[in-house]
Protein backbone atom coordinates (compact mmCIF):
# COMPACT_ATOMS: atom_id res chain seq x y z
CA UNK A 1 -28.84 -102.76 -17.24
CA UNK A 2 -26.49 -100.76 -15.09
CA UNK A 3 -23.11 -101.92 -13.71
CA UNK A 4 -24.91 -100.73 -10.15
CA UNK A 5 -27.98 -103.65 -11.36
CA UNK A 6 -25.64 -106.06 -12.28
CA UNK A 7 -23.71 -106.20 -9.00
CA UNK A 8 -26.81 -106.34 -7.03
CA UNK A 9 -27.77 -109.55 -9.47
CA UNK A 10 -24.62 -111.05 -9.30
CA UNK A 11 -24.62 -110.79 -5.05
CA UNK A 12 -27.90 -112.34 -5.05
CA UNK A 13 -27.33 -115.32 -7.82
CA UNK A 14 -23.83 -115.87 -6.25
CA UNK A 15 -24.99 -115.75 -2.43
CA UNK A 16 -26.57 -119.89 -2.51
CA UNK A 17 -23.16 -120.45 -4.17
CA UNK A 18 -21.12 -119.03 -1.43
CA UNK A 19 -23.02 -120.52 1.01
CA UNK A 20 -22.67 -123.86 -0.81
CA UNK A 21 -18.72 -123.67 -1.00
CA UNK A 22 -18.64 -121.99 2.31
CA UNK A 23 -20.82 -125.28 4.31
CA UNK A 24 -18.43 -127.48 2.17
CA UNK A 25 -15.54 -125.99 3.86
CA UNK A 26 -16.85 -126.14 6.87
CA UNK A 27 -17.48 -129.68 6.62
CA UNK A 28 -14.42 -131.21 5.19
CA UNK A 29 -12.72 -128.87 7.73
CA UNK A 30 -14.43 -130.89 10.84
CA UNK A 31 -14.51 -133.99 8.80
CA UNK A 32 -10.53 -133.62 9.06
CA UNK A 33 -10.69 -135.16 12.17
CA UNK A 34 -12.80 -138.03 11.73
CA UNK A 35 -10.77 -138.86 8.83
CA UNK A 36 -7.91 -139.02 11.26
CA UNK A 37 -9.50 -140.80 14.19
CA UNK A 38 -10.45 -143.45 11.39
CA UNK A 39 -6.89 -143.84 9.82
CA UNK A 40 -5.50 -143.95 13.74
CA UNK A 41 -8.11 -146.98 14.49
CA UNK A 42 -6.48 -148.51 11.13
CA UNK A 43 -3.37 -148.46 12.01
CA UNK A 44 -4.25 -149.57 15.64
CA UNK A 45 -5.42 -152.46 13.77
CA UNK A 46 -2.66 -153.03 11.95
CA UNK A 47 -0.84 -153.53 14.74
CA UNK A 48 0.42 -150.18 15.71
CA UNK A 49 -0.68 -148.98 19.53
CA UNK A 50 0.98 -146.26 20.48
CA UNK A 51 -0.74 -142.97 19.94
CA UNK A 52 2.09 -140.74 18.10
CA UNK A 53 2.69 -143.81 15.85
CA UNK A 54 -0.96 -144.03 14.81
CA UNK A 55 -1.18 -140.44 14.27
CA UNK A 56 2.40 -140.26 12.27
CA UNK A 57 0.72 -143.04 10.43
CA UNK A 58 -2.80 -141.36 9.87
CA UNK A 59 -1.12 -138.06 8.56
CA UNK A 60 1.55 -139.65 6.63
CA UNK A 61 -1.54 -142.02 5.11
CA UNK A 62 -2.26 -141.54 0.92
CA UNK A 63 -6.08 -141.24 1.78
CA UNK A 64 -5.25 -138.33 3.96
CA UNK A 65 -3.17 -136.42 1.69
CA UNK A 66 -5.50 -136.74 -1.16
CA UNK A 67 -7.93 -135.80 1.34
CA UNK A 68 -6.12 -132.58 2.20
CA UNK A 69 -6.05 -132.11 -1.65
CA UNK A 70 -9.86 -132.04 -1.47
CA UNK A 71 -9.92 -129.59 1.67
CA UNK A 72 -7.10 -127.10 -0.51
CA UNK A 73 -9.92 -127.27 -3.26
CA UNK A 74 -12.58 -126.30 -1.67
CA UNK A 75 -10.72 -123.60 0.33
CA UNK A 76 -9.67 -122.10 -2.79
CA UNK A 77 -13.70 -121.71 -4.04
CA UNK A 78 -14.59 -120.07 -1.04
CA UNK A 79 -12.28 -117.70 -0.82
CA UNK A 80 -12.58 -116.77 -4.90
CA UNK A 81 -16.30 -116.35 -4.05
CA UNK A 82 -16.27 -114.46 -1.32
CA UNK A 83 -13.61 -112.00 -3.08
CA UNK A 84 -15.88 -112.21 -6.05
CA UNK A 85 -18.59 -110.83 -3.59
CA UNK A 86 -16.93 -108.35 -1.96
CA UNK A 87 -15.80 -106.87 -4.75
CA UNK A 88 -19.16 -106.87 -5.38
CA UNK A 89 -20.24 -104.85 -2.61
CA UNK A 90 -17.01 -102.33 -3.06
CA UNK A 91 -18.90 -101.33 -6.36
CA UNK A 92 -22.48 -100.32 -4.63
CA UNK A 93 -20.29 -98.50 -2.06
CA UNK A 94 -18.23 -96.47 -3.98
CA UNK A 95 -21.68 -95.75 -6.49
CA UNK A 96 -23.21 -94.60 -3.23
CA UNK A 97 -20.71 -92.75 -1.85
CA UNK A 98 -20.60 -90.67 -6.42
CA UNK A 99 -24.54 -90.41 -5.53
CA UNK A 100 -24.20 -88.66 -1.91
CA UNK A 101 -21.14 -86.66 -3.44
CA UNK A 102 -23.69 -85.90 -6.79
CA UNK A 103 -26.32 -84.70 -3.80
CA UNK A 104 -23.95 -82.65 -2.01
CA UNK A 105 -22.38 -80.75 -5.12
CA UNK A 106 -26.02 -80.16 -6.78
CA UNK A 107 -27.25 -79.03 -3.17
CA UNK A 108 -24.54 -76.33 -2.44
CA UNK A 109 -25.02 -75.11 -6.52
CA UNK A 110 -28.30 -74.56 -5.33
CA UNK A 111 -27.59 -72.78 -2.38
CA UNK A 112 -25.26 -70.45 -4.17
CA UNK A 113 -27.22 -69.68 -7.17
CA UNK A 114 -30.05 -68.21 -5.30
């Protein structure tokens, strides 16, 4: 098998992992904020009301952090993945562009050898 084969199999066995990583990031990413609304109603009832107190205390909270930990994580995967699958496409690009430049060279031989 080709490297040309290869990077055609690897974009279509590593697309449903992309997408995976990528809906994960998406998620935790508007999950964020229900994480935060839920540590402000904590510390509202813990006894703290005002609004910049509960969110100090929501963002300063060890569940947040560790969630943020999560959110870094996942981040990281989509980004290596989608590098992984750009890279890739790079690789059928730049064989397409040796094939057109192959065409172009055994075209104009042609044209000047008869």
């Amino acid at each position: 098998m080709n490297d040309i084969e290869r990077a055609l199999n690897y974009l279509r066995d590593t697309a449903k992992q992309y997408a995976i990583a990528k809906g994960q990031c998406d998620y935790l990413k508007e999950f964020r904020k229900s994480k935060k609304a839920l540590l402000m109603v904590q510390a509202e009832s813990e006894g703290i009301r005002a609004g910049n107190k509960q969110e100090t205390y929501a963002y300063s909270n060890d569940e947040y952090t560790s969630f943020l930990d999560g959110l870094r994580v996942a981040i990281e995967e989509e980004c290596r993945l989608r590098h992984l699958l750009k890279a890739a496409e790079l690789k059928i690009d730049v064989w397409r562009t040796q094939q057109s430049t192959k065409r172009t060279e055994m075209n104009n031989y042609n044209k000047n050898v008869t």
